[in-house]
Protein backbone atom coordinates (compact mmCIF):
# COMPACT_ATOMS: atom_id res chain seq x y z
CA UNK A 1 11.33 72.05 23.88
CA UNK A 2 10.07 69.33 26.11
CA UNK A 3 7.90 66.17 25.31
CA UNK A 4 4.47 65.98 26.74
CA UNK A 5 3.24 64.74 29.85
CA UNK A 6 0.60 62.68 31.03
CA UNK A 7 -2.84 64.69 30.80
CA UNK A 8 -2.18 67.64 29.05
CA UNK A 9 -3.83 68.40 25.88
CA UNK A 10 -1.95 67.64 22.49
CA UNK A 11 0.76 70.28 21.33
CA UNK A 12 1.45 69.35 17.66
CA UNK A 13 4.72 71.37 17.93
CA UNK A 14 5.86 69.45 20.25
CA UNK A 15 5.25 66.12 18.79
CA UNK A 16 6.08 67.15 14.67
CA UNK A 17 8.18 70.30 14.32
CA UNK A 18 10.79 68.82 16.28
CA UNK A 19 11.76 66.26 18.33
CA UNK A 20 11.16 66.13 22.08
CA UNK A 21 14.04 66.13 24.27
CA UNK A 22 11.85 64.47 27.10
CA UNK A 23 9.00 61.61 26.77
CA UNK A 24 7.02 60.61 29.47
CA UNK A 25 9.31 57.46 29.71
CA UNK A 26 12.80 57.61 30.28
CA UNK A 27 14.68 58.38 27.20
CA UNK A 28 18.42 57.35 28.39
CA UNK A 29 19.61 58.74 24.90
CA UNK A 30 18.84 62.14 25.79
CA UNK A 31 16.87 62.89 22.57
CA UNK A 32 16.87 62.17 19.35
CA UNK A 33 17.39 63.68 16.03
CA UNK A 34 14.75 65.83 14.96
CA UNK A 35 12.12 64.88 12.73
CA UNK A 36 12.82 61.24 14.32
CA UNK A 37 9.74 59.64 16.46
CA UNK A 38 9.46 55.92 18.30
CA UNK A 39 5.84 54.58 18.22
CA UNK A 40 4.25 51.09 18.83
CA UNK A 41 1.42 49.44 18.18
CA UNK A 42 -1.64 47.56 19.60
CA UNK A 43 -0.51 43.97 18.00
CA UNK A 44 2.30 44.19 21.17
CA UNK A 45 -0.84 44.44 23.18
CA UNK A 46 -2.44 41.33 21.60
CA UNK A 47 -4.60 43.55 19.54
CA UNK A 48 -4.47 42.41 15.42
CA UNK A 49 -6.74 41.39 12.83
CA UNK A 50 -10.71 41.71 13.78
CA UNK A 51 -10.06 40.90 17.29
CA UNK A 52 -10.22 43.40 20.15
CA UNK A 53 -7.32 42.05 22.42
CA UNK A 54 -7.59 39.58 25.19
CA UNK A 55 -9.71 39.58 27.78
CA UNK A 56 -11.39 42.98 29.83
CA UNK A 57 -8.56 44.53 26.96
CA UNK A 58 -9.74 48.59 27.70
CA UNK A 59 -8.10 50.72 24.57
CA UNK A 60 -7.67 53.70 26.98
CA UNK A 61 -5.52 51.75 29.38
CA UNK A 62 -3.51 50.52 26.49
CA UNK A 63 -2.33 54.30 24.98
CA UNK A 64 -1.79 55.13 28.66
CA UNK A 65 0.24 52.49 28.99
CA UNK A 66 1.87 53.12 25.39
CA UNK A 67 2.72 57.07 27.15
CA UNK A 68 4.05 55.57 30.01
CA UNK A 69 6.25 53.84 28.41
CA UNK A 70 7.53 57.04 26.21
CA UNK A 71 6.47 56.38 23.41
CA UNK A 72 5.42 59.15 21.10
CA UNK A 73 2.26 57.62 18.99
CA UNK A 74 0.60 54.53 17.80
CA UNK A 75 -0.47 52.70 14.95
CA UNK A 76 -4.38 51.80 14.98
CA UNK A 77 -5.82 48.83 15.44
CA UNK A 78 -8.67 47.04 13.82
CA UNK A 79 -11.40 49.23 12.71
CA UNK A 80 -13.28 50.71 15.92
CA UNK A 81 -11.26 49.40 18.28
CA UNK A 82 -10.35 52.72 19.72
CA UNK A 83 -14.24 53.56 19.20
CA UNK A 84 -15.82 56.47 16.49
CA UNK A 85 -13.42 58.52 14.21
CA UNK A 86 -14.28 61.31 17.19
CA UNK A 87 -13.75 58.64 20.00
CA UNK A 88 -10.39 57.67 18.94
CA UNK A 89 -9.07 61.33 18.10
CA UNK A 90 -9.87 62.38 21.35
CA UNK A 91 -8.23 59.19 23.23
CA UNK A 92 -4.93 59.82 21.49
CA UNK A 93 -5.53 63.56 22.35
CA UNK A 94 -6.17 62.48 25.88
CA UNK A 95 -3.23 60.55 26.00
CA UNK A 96 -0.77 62.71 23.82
CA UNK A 97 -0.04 60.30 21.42
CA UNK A 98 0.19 60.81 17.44
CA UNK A 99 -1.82 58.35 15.80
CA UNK A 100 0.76 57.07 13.48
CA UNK A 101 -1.16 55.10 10.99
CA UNK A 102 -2.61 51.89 10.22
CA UNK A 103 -2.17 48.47 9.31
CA UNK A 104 -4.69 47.94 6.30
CA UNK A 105 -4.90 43.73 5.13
CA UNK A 106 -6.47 43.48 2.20
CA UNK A 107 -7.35 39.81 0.15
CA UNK A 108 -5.94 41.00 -3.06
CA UNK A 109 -6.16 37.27 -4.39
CA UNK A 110 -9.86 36.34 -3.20
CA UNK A 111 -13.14 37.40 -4.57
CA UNK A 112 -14.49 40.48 -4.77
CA UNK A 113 -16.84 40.43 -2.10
CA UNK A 114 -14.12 39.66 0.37
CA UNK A 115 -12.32 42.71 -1.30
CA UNK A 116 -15.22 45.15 -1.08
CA UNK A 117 -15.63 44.21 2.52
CA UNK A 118 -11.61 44.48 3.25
CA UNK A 119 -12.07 47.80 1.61
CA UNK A 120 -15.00 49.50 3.47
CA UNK A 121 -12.95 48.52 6.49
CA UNK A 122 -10.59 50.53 5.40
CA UNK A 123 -12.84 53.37 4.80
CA UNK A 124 -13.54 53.32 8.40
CA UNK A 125 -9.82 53.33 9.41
CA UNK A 126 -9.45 56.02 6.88
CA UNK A 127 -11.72 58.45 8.73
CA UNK A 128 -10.52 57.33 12.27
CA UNK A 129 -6.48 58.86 11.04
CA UNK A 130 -8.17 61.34 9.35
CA UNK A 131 -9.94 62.35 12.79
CA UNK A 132 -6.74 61.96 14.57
CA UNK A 133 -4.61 64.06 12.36
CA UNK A 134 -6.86 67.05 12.67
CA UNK A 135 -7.72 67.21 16.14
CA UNK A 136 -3.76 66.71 16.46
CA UNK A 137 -2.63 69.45 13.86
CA UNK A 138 -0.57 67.26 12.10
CA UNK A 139 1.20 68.53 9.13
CA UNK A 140 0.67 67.35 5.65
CA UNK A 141 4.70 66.10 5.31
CA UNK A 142 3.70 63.89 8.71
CA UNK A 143 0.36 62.82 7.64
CA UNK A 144 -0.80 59.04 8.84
CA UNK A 145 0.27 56.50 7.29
CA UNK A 146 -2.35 54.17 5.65
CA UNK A 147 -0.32 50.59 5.81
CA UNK A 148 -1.86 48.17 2.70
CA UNK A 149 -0.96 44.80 3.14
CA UNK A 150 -1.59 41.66 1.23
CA UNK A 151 -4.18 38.92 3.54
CA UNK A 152 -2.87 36.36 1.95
CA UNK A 153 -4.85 32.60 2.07
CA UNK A 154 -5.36 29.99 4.48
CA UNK A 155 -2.32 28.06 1.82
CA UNK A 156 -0.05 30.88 2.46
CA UNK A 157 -0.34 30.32 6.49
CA UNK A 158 0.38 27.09 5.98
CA UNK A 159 3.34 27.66 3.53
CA UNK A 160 5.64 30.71 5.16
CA UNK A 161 8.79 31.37 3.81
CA UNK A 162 8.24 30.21 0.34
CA UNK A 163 11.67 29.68 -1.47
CA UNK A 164 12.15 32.26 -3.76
CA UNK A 165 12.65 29.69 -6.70
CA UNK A 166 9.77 27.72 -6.33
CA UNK A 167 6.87 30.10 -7.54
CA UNK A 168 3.89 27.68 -7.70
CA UNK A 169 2.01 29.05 -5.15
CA UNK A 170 2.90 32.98 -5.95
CA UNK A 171 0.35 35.57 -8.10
CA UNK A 172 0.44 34.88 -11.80
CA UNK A 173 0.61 37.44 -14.35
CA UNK A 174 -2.98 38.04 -13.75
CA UNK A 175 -3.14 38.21 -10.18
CA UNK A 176 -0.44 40.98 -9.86
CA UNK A 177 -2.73 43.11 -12.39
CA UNK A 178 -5.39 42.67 -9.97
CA UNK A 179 -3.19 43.34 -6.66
CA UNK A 180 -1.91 46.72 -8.70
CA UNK A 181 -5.23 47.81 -9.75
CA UNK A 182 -6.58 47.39 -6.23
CA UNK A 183 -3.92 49.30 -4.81
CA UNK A 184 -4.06 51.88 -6.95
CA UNK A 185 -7.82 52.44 -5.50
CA UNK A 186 -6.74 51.79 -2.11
CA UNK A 187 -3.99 54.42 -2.54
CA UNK A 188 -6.66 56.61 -4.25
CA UNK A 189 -9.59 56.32 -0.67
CA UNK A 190 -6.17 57.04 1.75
CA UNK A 191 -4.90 60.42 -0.52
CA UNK A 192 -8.84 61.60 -0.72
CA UNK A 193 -8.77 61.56 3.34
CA UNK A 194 -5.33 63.42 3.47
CA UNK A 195 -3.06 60.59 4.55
CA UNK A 196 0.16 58.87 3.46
CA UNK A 197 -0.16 55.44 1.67
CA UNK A 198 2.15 52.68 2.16
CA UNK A 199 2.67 49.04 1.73
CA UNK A 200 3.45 45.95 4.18
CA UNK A 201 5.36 43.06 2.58
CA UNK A 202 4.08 40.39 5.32
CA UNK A 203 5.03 36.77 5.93
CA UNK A 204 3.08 34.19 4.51
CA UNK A 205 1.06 36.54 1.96
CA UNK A 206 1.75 37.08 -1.75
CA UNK A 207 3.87 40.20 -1.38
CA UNK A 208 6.78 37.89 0.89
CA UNK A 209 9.89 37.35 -0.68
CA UNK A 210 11.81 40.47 -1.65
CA UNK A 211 11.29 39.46 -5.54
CA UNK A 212 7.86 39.95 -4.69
CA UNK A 213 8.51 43.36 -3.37
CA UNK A 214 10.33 44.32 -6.41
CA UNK A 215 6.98 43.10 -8.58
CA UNK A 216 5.05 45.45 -6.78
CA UNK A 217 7.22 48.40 -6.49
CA UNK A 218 7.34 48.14 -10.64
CA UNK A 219 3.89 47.95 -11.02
CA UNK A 220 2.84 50.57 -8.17
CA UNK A 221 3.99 53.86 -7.18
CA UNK A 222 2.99 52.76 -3.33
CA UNK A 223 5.47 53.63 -1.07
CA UNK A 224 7.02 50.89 1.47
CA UNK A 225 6.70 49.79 4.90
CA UNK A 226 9.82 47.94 5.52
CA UNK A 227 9.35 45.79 8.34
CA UNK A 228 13.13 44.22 8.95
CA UNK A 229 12.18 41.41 10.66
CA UNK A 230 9.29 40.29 8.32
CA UNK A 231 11.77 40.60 5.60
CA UNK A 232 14.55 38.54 7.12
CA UNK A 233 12.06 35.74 7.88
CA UNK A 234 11.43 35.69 4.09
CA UNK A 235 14.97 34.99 3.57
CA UNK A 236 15.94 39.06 2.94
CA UNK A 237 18.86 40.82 4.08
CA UNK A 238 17.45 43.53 5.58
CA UNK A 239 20.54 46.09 5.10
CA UNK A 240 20.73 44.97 1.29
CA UNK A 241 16.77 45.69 1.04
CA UNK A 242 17.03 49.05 2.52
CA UNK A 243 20.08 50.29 -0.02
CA UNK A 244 17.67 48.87 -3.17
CA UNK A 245 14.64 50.42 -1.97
CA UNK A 246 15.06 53.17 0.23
CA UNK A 247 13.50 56.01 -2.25
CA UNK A 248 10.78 54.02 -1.65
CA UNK A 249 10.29 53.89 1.64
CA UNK A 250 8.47 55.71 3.90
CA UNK A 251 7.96 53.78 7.25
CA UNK A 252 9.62 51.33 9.12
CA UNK A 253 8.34 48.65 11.54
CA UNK A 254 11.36 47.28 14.17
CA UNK A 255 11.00 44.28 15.62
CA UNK A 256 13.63 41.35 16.25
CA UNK A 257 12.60 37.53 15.95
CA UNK A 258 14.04 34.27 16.67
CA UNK A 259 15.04 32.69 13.22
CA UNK A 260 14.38 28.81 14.65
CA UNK A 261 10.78 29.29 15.26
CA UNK A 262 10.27 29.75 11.83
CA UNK A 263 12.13 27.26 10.59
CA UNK A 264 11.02 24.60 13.50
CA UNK A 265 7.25 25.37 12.50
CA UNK A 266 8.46 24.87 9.14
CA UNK A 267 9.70 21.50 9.61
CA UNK A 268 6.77 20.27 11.63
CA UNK A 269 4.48 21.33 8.81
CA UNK A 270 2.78 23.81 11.40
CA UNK A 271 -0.88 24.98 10.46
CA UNK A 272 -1.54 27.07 13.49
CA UNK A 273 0.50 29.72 12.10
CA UNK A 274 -1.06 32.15 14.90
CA UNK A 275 -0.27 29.83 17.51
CA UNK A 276 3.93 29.72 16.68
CA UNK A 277 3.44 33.07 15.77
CA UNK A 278 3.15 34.27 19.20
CA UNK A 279 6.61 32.99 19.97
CA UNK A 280 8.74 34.43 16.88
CA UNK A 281 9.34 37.93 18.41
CA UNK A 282 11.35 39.11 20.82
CA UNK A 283 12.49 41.68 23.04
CA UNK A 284 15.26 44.11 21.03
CA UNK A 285 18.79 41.72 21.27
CA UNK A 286 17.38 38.27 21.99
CA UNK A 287 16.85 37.71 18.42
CA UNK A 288 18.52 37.07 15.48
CA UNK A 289 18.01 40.35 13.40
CA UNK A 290 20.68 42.66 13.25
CA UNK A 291 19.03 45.77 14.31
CA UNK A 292 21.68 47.85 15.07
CA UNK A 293 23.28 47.31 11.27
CA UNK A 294 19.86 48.46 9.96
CA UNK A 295 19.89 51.44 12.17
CA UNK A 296 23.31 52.27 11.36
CA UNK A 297 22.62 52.29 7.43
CA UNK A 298 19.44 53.91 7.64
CA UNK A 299 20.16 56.82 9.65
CA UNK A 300 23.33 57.64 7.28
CA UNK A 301 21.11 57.94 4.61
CA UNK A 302 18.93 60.33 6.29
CA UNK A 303 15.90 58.77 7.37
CA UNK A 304 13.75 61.28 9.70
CA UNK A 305 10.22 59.44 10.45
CA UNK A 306 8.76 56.68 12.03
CA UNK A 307 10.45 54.11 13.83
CA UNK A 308 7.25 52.06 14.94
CA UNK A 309 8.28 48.99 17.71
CA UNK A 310 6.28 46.11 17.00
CA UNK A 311 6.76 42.78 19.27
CA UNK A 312 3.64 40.61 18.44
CA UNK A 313 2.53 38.44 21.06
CA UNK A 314 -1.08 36.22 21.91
CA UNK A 315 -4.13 38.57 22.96
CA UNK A 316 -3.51 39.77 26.34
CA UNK A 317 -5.56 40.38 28.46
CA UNK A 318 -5.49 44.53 30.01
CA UNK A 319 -4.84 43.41 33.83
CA UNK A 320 -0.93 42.39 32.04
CA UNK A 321 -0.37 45.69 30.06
CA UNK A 322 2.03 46.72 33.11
CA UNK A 323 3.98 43.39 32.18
CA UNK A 324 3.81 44.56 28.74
CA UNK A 325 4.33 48.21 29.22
CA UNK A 326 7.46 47.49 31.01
CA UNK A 327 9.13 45.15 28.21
CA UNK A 328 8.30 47.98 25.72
CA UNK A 329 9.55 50.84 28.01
CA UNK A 330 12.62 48.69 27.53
CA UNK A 331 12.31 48.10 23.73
CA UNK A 332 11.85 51.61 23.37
CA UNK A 333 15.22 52.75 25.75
CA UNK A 334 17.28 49.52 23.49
CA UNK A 335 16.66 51.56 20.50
CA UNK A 336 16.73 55.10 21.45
CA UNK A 337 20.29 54.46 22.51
CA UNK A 338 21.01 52.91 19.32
CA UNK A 339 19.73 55.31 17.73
CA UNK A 340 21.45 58.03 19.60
CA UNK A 341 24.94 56.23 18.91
CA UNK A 342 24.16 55.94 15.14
CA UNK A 343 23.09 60.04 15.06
């Protein structure tokens, strides 16, 4: 069966009952195993929190450039970015791209205001996935993933990469009831609109370290993004996380970073954590995380989902997503071919 092309209208088959031996990019691997799909997402565009990109950004020329680059879906980006529930279902239909979730921040240790507002949000992204997996046809085993993830605090950008003995500015006993009880109704809104719920452990938020992780998976039944890189910033092995929590997970966000920006910003006593930010990742094998490891351990143990390519930069603006599209036609061909070699 062959992968879709530029234009045509969205074949579910093709996209979830098994893998396409063709993309619209060039796929040097020559497929990969079934049930196993690359996407991306729009914070390699510049597109993250409750900003809309750089400047003239045009969410229609970013999933075409997404396709052109062969990849086979996309997370979301902040509520209404792509437009109505109906507006964004029919630009990833346009584009033949499977929505594959989206990343959901929530300030589990601020009032409740900021919560309920954090949570309608969500509502909204909720019924934009929900849009996308019908028009799409997407089974219920495939089902978008709704990503939770801790906002953290304006401390916690100041204070990444927390050592894992000093606990003085983690949740207390109290805090973590909260963050479970709120995710237990955030897992509740994503299951009422048919989708899969997960969790992001996130630098620089209260669910960081991997002993945080380990809190959370005791006191939830969420499942777990496992984002390698953000877990080797917080001092993680990323191969030793995967064997511990694997029957946990359920997605996977790629990326590779450069260890010394982290630790330079560190050192400097940074603030603008958005500004360094933007120069942590990498293109795939010019950083320091040992991707093809990961790979190697988590296709043995049978992993068929998601791989999702995420290489965060600054807000760019939409006259450089050829720039863009071409680094991530190349992120995408690094790791299809490890991939391929691992399957």
């Amino acid at each position: 069966m062959t992968g879709p092309t530029t234009g045509s209208a969205v074949n579910p088959t093709t996209v979830y009952a098994t893998h396409p031996t063709t993309t619209p990019g060039t796929d040097p691997s020559g497929g990969l195993p079934d049930g196993l799909l690359i996407g991306n997402a729009p914070v390699s565009y510049g597109v993250y929190g409750e900003g809309a990109g750089g400047p003239g950004s045009s969410p229609g020329a970013l999933l075409a450039s997404m396709a052109e680059a062969g990849y086979h879906g996309s997370e979301l980006g902040p509520p209404g970015f792509f437009g109505t529930p109906e507006q964004t279902a029919a630009l990833f239909t346009e584009h033949r791209l499977a929505a594959v979730g989206a990343y959901i921040p929530v300030h589990y240790a601020l009032g409740d205001d900021v919560v309920e507002h954090d949570l309608a949000r969500m509502e909204q992204t909720c019924r934009e996935l929900a849009a996308c997996a019908e028009a799409a046809g997407t089974p219920a085993d495939r089902a978008p993933l709704a990503i939770l993830a801790d906002e953290g605090s304006q401390t916690l950008l100041h204070n990444p990469a927390r050592s894992w003995d000093d606990r003085s500015l983690a949740l207390d006993e109290a805090g973590w009831e909260r963050l479970a009880r709120l995710s237990e109704r955030a897992m509740a809104m994503a299951r009422s609109y048919g989708l899969r719920p997960s969790f992001h452990p996130h630098i620089s938020t209260y669910v960081e370290s991997p002993w945080e992780v380990e809190r959370l998976l005791e006191l939830t039944e969420v499942g777990l993004t496992l984002d390698i890189a953000h877990i080797q910033l917080a001092g993680g092995d990323p191969v030793e996380c995967l064997r511990a929590w694997r029957e946990r997970i359920n997605h996977v966000h790629v990326k590779d970073v450069r260890m010394a920006v982290l630790a330079d910003a560190k050192a400097a006593g940074r603030t603008d954590f958005d500004e360094w930010w933007a120069d942590v990742c990498v293109p795939f094998g010019e950083g320091d995380v040992d991707i093809d490891a990961f790979l190697a351990e988590l296709l043995r143990g049978g992993y068929r989902d998601w791989l999702l390519v995420e290489q965060d930069r600054a807000p760019t603006p939409a006259d450089q997503y050829p720039q863009v599209a071409a680094e991530q036609a190349a992120n995408y061909a690094w790791l299809a071919a490890k991939v391929a070699a691992h399957s």
